[in-house]
C-alpha atoms as a PDB file:
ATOM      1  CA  UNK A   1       0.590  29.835   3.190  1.00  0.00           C
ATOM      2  CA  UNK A   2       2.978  26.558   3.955  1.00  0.00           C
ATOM      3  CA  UNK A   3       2.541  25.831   7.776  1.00  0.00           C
ATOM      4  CA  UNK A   4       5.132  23.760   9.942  1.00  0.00           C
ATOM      5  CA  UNK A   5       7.975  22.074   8.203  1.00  0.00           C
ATOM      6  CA  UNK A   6       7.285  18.515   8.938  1.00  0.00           C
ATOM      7  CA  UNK A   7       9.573  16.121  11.343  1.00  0.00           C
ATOM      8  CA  UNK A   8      12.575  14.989   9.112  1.00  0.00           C
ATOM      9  CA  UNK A   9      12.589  11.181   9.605  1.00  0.00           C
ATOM     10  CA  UNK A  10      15.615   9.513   8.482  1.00  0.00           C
ATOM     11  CA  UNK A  11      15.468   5.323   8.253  1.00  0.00           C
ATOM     12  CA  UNK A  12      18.752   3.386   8.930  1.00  0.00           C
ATOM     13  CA  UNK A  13      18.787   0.734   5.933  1.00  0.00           C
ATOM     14  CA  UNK A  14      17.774  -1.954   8.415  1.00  0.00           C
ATOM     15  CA  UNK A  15      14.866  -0.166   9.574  1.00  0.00           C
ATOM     16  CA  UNK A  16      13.954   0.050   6.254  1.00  0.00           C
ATOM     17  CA  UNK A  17      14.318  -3.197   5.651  1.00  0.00           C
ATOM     18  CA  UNK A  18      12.579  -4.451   8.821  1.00  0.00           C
ATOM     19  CA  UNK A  19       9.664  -1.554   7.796  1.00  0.00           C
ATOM     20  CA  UNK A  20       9.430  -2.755   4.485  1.00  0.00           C
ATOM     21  CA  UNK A  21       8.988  -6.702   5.508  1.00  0.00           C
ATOM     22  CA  UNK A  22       6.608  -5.772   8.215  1.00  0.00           C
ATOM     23  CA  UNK A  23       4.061  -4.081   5.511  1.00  0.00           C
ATOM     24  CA  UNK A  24       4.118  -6.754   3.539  1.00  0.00           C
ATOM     25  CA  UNK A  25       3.471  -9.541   6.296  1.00  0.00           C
ATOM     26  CA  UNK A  26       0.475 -10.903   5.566  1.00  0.00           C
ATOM     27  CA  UNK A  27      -0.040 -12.036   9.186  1.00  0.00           C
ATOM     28  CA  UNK A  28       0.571  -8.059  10.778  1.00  0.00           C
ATOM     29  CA  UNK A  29      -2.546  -5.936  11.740  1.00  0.00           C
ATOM     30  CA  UNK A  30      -3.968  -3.262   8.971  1.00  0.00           C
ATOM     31  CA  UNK A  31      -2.903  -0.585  11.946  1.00  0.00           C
ATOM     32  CA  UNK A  32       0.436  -1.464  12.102  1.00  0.00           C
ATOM     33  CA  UNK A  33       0.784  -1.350   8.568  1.00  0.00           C
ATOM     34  CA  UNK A  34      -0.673   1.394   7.647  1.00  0.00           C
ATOM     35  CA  UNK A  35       1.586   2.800  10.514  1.00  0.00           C
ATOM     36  CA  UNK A  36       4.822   1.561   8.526  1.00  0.00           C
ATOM     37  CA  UNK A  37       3.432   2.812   5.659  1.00  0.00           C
ATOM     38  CA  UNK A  38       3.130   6.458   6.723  1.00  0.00           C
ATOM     39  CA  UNK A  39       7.029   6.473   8.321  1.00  0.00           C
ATOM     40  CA  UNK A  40       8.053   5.000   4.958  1.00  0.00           C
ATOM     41  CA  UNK A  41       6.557   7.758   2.727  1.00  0.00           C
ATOM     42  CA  UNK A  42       7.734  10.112   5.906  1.00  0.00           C
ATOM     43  CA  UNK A  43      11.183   8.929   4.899  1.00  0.00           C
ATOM     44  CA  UNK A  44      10.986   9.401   1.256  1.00  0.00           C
ATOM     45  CA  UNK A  45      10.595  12.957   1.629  1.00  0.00           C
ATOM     46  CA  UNK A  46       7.057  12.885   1.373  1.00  0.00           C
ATOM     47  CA  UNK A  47       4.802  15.855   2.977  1.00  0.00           C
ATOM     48  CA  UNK A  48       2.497  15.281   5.444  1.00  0.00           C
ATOM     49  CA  UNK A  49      -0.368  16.631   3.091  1.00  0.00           C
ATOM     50  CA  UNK A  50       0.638  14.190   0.434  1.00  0.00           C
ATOM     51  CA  UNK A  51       0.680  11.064   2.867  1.00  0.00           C
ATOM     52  CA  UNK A  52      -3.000  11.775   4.112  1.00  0.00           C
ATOM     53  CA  UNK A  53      -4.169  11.656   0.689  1.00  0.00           C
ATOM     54  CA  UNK A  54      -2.230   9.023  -0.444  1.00  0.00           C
ATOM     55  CA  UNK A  55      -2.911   6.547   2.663  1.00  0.00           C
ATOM     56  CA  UNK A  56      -6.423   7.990   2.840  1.00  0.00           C
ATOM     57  CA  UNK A  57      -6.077   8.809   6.916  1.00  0.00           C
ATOM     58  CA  UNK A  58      -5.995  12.236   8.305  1.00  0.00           C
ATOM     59  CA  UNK A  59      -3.555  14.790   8.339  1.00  0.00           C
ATOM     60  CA  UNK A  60      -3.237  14.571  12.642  1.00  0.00           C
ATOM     61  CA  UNK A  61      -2.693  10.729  12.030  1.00  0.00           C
ATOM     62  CA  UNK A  62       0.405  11.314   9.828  1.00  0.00           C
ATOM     63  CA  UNK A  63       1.731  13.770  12.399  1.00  0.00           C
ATOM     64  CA  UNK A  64       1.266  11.117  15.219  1.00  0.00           C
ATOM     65  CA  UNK A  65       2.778   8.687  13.587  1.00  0.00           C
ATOM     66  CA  UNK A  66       6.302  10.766  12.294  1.00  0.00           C
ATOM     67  CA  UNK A  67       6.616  12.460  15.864  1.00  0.00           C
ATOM     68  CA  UNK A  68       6.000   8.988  17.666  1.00  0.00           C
ATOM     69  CA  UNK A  69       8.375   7.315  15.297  1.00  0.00           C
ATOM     70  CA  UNK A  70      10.752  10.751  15.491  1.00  0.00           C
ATOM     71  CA  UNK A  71      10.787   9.865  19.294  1.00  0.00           C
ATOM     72  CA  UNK A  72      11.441   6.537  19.498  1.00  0.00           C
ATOM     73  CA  UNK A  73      14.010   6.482  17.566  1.00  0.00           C
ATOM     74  CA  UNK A  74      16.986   6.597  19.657  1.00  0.00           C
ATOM     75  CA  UNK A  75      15.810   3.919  21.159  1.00  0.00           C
ATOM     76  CA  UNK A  76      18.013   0.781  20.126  1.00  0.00           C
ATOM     77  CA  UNK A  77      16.289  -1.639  18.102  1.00  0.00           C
ATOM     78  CA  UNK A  78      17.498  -4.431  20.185  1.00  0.00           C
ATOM     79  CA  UNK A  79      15.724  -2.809  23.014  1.00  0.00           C
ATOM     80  CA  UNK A  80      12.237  -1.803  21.024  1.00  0.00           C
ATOM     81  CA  UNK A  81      11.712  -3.755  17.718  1.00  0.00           C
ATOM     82  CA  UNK A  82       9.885  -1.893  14.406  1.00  0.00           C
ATOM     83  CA  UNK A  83       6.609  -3.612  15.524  1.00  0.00           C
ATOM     84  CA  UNK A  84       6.817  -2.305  19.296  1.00  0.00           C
ATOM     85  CA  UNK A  85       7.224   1.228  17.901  1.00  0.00           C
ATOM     86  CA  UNK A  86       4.307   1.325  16.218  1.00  0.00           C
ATOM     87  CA  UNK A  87       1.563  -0.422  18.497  1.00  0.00           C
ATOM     88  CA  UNK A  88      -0.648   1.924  20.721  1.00  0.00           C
ATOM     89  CA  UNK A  89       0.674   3.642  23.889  1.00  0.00           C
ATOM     90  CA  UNK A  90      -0.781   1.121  27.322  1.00  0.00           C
END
């Protein structure tokens, strides 16, 4: 039985953009890209199920990371940068 449709994230093209440059820095921490990673696949239409297995991190990790993102969102990225979005909560 197919639980709880998963948070729909939806990437402007300079998130994206500023996502895809911040996995590839080779100066960012492994957390914060693995972080970018998950709200990447999130926004290909991946499931939750698949991203676990793929990124080899559990299930409640994926569903941290699209609600966090989910909720940030709105925020301006002016205001909170890609980076800031995905480091821990103080």
């Amino acid at each position: 039985m197919a639980g709880p449709k998963p948070i729909h994230i939806d990437l402007s093209e300079t998130e994206r953009q500023e996502l895809e440059k911040l996995v590839h820095r080779h100066n960012v921490g492994q957390q914060i890209a693995l972080r970018g990673r998950i709200i990447l696949l999130a926004a290909a239409g991946q499931k939750n199920a698949e991203i676990s297995k793929e990124l080899k991190v559990t299930l409640d990790t994926v569903r941290l990371w699209r609600g966090r993102w989910s909720d940030l969102q709105s925020i301006a990225l002016k205001d909170l940068s890609i980076e800031e979005r995905l480091q821990d909560l103080p």
